[in-house]
N, C-alpha and C. Protein backbone atom coordinates (compact mmCIF):
# COMPACT_ATOMS: atom_id res chain seq x y z
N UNK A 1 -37.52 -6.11 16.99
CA UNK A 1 -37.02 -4.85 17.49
C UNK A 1 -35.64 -5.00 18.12
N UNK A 2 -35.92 -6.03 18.76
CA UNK A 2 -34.09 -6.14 19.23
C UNK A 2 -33.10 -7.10 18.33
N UNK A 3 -32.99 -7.02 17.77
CA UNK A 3 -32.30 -7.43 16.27
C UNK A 3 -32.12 -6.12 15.53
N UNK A 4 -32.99 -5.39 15.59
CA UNK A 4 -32.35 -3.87 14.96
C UNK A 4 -31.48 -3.08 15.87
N UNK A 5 -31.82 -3.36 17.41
CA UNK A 5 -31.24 -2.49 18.54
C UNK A 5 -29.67 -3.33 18.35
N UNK A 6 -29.31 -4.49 18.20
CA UNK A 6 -28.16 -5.32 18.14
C UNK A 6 -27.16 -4.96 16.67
N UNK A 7 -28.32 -4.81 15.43
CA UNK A 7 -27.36 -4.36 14.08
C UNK A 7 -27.10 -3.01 14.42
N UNK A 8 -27.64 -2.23 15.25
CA UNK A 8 -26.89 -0.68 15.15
C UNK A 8 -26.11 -0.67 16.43
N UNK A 9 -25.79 -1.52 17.41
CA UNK A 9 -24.82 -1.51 18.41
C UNK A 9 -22.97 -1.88 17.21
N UNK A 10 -23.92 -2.54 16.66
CA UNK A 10 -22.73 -3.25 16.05
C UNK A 10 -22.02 -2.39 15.04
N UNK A 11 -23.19 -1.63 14.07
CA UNK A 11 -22.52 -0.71 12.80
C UNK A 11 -21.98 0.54 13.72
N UNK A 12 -22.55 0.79 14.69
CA UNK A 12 -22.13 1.70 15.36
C UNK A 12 -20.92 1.37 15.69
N UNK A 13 -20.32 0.55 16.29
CA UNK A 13 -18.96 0.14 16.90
C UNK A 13 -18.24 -0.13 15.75
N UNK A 14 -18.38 -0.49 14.86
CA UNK A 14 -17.83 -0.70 13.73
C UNK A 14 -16.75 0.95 12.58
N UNK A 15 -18.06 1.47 13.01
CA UNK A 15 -17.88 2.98 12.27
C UNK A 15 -17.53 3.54 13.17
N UNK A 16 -16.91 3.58 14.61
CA UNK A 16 -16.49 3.90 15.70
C UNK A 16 -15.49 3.82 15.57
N UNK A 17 -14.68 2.09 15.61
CA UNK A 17 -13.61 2.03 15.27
C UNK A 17 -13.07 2.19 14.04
N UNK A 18 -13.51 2.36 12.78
CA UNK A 18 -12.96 3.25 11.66
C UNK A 18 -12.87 4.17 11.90
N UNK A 19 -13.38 5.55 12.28
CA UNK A 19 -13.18 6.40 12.85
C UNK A 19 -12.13 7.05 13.43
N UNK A 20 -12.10 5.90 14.85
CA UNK A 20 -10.86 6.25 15.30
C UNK A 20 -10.00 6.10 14.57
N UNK A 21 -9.36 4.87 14.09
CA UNK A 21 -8.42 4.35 13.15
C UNK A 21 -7.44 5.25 12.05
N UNK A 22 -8.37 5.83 11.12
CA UNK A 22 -8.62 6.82 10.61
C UNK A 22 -7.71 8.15 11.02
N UNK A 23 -8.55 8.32 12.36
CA UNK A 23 -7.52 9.80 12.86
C UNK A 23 -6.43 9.23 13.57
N UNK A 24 -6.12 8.11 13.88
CA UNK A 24 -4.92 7.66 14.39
C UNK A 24 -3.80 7.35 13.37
N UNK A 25 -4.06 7.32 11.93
CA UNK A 25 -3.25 7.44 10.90
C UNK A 25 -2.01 8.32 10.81
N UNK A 26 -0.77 8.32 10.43
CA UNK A 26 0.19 9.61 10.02
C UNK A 26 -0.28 10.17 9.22
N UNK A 27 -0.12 11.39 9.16
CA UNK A 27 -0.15 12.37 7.64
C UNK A 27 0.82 12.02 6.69
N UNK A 28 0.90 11.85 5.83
CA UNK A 28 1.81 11.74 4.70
C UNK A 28 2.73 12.65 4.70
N UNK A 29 3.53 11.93 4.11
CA UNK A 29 5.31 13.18 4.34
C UNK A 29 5.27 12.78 2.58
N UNK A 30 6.62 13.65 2.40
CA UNK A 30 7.70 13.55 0.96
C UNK A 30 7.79 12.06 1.14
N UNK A 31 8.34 11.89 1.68
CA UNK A 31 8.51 9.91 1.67
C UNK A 31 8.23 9.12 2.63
N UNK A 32 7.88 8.21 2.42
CA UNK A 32 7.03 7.19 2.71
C UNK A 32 8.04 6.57 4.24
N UNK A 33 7.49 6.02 5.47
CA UNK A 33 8.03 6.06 6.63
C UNK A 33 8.70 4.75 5.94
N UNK A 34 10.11 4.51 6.53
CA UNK A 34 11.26 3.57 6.13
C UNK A 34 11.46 3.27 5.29
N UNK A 35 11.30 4.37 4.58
CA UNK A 35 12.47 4.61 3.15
C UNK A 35 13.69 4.74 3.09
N UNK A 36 14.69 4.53 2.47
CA UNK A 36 15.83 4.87 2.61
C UNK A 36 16.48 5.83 1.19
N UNK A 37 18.17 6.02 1.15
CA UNK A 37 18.53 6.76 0.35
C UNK A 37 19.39 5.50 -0.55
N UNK A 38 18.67 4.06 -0.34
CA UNK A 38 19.33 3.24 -1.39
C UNK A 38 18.73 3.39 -2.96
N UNK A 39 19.75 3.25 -3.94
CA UNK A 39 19.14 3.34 -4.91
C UNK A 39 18.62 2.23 -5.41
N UNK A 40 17.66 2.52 -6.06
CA UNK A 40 16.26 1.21 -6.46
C UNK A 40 16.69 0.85 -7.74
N UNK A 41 17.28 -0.61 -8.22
CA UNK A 41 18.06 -1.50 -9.23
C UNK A 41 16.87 -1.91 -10.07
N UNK A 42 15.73 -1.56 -10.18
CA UNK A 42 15.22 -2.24 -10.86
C UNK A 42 14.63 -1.89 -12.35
N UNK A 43 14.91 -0.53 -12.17
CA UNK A 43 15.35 -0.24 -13.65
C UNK A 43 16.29 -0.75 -14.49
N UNK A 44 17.71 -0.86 -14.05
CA UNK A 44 18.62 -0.70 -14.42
C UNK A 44 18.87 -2.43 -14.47
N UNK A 45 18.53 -3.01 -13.99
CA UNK A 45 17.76 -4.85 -13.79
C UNK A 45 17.22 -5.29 -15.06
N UNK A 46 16.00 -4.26 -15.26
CA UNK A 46 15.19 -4.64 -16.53
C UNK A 46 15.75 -4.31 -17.77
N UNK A 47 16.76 -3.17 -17.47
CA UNK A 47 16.82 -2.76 -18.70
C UNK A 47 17.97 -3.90 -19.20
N UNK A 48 19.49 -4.39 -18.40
CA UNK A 48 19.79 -5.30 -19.02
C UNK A 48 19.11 -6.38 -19.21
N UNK A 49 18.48 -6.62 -18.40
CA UNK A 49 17.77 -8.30 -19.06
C UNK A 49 17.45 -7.74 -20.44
N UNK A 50 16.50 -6.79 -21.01
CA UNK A 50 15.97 -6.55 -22.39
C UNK A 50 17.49 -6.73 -23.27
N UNK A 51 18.33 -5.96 -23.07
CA UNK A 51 19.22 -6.17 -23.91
C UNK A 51 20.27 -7.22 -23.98
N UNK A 52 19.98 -8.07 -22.77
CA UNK A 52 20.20 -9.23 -22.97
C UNK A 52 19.68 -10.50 -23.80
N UNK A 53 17.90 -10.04 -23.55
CA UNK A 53 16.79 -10.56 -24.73
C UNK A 53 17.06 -10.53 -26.17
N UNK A 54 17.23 -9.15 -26.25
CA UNK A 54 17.27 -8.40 -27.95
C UNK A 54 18.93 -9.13 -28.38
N UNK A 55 19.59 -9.40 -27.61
CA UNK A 55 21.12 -9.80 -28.09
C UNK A 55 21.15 -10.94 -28.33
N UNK A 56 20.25 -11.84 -27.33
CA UNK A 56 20.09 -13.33 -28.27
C UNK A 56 19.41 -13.79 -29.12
N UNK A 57 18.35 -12.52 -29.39
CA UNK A 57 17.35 -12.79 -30.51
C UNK A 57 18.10 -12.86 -31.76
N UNK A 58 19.31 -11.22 -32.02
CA UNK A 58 19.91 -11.09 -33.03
C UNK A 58 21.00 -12.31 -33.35
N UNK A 59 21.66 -13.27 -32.62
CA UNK A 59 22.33 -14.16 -33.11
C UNK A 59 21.75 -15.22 -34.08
């Protein structure tokens, strides 16, 4: 009996602090917190490497 009184102290505190956790979260915005207005290279990264690929294939 007190082995069950000890697993529900525990799931209890457990799901307590998820709980809280949970509502202590931000809400989500348009963008993501410390984002910036740099532009992201990694398109433009991949895409030359490929045609850097495809250019030494063709020699």
């Amino acid at each position: 009996m007190v082995e069950y009184i000890i697993v529900l102290i525990i799931v209890s505190t457990v799901v307590f602090g998820l709980e809280r956790n949970r509502r202590l979260q931000p809400t989500f915005t348009s963008r993501p917190i410390g984002s910036s207005d740099a532009d992201d290279r990694d398109i433009e990264r991949t895409r030359a490497e490929l045609r850097a690929r495809f250019l030494c294939r063709a020699h």
